[in-house]
C-alpha atoms as a PDB file:
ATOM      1  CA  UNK A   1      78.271  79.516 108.508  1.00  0.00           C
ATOM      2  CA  UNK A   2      79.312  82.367 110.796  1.00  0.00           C
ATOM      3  CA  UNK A   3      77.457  81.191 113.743  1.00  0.00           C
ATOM      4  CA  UNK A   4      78.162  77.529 113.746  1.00  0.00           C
ATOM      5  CA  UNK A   5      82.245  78.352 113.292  1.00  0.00           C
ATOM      6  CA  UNK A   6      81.815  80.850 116.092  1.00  0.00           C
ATOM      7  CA  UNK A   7      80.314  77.895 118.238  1.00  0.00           C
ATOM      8  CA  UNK A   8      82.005  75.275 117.441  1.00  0.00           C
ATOM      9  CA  UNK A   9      85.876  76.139 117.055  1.00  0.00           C
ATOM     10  CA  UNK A  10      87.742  76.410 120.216  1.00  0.00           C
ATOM     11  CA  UNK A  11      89.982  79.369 118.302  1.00  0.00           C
ATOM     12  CA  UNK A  12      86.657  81.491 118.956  1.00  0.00           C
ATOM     13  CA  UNK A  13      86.296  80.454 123.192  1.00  0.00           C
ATOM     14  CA  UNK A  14      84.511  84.277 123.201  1.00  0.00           C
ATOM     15  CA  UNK A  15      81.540  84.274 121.285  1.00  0.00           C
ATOM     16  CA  UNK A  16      79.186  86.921 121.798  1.00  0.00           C
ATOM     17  CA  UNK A  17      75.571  86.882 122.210  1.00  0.00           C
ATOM     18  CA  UNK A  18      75.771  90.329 120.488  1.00  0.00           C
ATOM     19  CA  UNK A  19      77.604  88.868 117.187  1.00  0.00           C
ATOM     20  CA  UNK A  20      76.038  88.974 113.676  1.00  0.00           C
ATOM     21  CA  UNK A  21      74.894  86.444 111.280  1.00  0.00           C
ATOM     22  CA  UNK A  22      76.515  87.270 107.542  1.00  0.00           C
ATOM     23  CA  UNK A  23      75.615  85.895 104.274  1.00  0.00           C
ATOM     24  CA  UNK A  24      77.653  86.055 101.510  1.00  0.00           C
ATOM     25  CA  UNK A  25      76.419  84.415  97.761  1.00  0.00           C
ATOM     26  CA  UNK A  26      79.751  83.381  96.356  1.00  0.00           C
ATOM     27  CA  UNK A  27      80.503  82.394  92.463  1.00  0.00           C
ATOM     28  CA  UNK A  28      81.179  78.929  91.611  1.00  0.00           C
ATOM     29  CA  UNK A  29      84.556  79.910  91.236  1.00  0.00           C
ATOM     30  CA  UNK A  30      85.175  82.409  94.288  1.00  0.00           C
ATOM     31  CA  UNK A  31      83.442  78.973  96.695  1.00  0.00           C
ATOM     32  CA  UNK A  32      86.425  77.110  94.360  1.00  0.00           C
ATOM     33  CA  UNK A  33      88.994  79.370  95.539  1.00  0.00           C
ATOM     34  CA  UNK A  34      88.306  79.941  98.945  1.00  0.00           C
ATOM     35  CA  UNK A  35      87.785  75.779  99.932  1.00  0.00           C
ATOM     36  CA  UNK A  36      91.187  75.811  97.922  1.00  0.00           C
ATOM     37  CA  UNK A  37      93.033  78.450 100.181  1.00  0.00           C
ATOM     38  CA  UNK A  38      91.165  76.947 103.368  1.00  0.00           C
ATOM     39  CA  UNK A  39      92.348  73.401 102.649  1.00  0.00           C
ATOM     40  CA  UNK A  40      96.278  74.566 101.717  1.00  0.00           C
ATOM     41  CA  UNK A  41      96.141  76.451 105.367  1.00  0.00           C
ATOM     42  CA  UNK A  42      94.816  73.642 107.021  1.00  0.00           C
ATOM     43  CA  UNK A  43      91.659  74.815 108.351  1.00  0.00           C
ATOM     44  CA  UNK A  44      87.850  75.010 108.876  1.00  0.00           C
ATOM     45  CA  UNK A  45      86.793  76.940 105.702  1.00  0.00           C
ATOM     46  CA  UNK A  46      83.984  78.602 107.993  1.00  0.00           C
ATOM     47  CA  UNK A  47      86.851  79.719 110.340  1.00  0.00           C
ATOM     48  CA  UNK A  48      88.279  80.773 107.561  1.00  0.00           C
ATOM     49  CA  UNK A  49      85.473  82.826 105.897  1.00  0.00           C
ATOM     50  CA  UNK A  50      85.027  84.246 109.074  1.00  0.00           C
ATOM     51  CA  UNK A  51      88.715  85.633 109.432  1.00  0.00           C
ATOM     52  CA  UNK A  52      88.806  87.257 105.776  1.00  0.00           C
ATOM     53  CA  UNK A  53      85.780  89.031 106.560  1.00  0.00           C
ATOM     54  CA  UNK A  54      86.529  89.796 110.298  1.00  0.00           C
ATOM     55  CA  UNK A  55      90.552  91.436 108.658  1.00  0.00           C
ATOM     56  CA  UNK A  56      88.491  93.425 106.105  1.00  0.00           C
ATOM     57  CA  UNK A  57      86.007  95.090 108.597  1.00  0.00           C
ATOM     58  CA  UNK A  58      88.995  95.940 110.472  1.00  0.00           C
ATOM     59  CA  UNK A  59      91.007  97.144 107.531  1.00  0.00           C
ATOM     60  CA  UNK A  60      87.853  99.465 106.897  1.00  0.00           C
ATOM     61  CA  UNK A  61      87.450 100.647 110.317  1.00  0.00           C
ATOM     62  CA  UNK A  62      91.194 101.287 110.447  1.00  0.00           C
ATOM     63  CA  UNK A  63      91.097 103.631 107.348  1.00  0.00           C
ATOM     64  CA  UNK A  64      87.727 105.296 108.427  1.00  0.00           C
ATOM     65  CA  UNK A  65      89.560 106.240 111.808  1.00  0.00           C
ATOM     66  CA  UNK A  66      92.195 108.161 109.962  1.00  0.00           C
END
């Protein structure tokens, strides 16, 4: 999922050959949710997958760096 949104959405024009695959099993009703969110915002629920995890690694850096 990360990958092909990576490649394949102009909003990421900088993929890296150094970037990492991630896997994430979601409940029936967490998948529900997040198709839900990603459909009232308009976008490509990989792209958007991608930018909830992307602002939680950050968040966590951000707090480790404290």
């Amino acid at each position: 999922m990360y990958n092909n949104a990576a490649k394949n959405n102009n909003y990421d024009n900088n993929y890296r050959k150094d970037s990492y695959t991630v896997y994430i099993k979601l409940t029936e009703e967490e998948n529900n949710l997040l198709r839900k969110c990603a459909k009232e915002k308009d976008i490509n629920i990989g792209l958007y997958a991608k930018n909830i995890i992307f602002n939680y690694i950050r968040t966590e850096i951000n707090k480790n760096n404290q």
